[in-house]
C-alpha atoms as a PDB file:
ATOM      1  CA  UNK A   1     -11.490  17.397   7.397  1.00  0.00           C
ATOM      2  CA  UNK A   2      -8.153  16.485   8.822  1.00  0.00           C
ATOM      3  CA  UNK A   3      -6.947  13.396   9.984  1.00  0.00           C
ATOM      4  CA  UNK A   4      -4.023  12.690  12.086  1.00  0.00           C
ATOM      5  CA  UNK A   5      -1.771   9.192  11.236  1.00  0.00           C
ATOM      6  CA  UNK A   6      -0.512   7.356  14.645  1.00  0.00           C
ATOM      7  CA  UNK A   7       3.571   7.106  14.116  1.00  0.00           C
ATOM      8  CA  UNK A   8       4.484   3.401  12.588  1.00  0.00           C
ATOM      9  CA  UNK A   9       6.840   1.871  10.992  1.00  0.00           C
ATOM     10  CA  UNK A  10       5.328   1.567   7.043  1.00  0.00           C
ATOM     11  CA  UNK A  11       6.000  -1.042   4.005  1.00  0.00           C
ATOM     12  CA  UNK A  12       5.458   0.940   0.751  1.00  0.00           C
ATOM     13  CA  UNK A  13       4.672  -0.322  -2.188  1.00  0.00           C
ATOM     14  CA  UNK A  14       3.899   1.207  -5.569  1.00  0.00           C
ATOM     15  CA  UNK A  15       0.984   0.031  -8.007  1.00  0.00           C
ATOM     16  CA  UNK A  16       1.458   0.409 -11.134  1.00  0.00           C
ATOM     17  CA  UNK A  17      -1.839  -0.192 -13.944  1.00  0.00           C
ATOM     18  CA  UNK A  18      -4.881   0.828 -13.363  1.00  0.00           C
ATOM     19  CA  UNK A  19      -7.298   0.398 -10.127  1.00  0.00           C
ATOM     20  CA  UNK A  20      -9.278  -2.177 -11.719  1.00  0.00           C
ATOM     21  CA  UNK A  21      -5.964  -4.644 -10.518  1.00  0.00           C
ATOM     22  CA  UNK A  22      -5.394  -2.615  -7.556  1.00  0.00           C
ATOM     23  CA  UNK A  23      -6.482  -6.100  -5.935  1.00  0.00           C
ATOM     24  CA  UNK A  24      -3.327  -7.668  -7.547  1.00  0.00           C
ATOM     25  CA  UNK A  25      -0.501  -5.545  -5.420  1.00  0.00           C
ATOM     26  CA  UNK A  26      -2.799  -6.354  -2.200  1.00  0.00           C
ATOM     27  CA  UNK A  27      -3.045  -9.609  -2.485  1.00  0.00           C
ATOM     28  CA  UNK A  28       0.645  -9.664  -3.631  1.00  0.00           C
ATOM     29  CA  UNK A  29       1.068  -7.516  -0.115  1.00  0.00           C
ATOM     30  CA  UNK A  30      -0.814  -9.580   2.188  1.00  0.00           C
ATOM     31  CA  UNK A  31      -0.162 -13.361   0.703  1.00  0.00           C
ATOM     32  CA  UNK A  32       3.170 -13.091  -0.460  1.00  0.00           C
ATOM     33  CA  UNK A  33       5.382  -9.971   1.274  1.00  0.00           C
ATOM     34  CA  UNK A  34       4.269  -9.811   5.005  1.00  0.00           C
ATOM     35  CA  UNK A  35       5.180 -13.562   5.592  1.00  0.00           C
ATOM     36  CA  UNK A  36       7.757 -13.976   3.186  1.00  0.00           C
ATOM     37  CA  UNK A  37       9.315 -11.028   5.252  1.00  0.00           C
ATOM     38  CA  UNK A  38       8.305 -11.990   8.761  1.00  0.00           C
ATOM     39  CA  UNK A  39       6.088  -8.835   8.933  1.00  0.00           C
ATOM     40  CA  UNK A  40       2.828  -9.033  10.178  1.00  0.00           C
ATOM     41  CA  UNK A  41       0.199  -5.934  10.102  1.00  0.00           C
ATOM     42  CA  UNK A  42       0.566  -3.660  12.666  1.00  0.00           C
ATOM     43  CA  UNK A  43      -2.286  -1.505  14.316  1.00  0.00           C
ATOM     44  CA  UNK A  44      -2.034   1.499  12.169  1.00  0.00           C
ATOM     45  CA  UNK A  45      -3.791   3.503   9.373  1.00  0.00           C
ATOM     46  CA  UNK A  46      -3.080   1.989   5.741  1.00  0.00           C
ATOM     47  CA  UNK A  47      -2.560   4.624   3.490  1.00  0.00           C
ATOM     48  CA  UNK A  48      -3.276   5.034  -0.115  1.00  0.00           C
ATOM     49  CA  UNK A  49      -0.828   7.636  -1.623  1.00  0.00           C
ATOM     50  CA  UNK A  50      -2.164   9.305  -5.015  1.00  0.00           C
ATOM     51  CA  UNK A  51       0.227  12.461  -6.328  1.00  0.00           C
ATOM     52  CA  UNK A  52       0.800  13.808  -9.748  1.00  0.00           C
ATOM     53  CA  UNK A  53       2.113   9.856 -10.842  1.00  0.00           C
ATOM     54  CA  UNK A  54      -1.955   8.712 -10.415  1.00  0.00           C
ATOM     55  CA  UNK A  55      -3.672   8.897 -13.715  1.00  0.00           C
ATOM     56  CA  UNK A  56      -7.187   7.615 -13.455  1.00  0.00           C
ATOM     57  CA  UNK A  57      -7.932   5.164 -16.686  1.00  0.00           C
ATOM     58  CA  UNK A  58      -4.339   5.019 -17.364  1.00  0.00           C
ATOM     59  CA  UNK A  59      -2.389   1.776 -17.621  1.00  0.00           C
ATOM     60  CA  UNK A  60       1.117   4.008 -16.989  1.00  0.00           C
ATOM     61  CA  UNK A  61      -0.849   4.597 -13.457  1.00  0.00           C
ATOM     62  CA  UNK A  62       1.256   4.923 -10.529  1.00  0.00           C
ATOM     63  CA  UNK A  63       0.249   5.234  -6.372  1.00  0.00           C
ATOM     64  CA  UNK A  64       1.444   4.285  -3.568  1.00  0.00           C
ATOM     65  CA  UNK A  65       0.070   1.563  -1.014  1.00  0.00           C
ATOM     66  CA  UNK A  66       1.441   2.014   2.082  1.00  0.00           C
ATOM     67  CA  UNK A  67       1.073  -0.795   4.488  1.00  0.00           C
ATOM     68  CA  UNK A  68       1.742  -0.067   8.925  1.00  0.00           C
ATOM     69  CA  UNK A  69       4.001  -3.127   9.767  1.00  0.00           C
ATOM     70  CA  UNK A  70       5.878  -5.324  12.796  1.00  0.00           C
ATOM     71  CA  UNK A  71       8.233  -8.238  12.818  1.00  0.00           C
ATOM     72  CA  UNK A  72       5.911 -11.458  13.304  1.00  0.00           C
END
C-alpha cells in the first residue's frame, strides 16, 4: 500500500543503538532541538527511515528520524 508524504521542510536526525533507546533521540528531538532551534512541529508526516544501516538487536544500529518542521 502506498502512501504519499505532503512536501515540508524536515529536521533529520540519526539514531544510533538499538530501538529499545529509540525514546532517547525523541525526547532529545522534542525537549531539547525544536526549542533550542526555534522550530516548532509542523503539520506533516514524521518519518522513520530504516535502510541497509538498521540492524535489529544491534548496538552499531543506525536509522533515521525525520522530524516535519517551522520556525516558532
Amino acid at each position: 500500500m502506498a502512501h504519499a508524504v505532503s512536501a515540508a521542510e524536515y529536521a533529520v536526525f540519526e539514531h544510533h543503538g538499538l530501538m529499545e533507546t529509540m525514546h532517547q533521540s525523541y525526547e532529545y528531538i522534542f525537549g531539547v532541538w525544536l526549542p533550542e532551534n526555534g522550530y516548532q512541529m509542523a503539520e506533516a508526516d514524521s518519518l522513520e527511515i530504516y535502510d541497509e544501516r538498521f540492524k535489529p538487536e544491534s548496538p552499531d544500529s543506525i536509522f533515521e528520524i525525520w522530524i516535519p518542521v517551522k520556525k516558532a
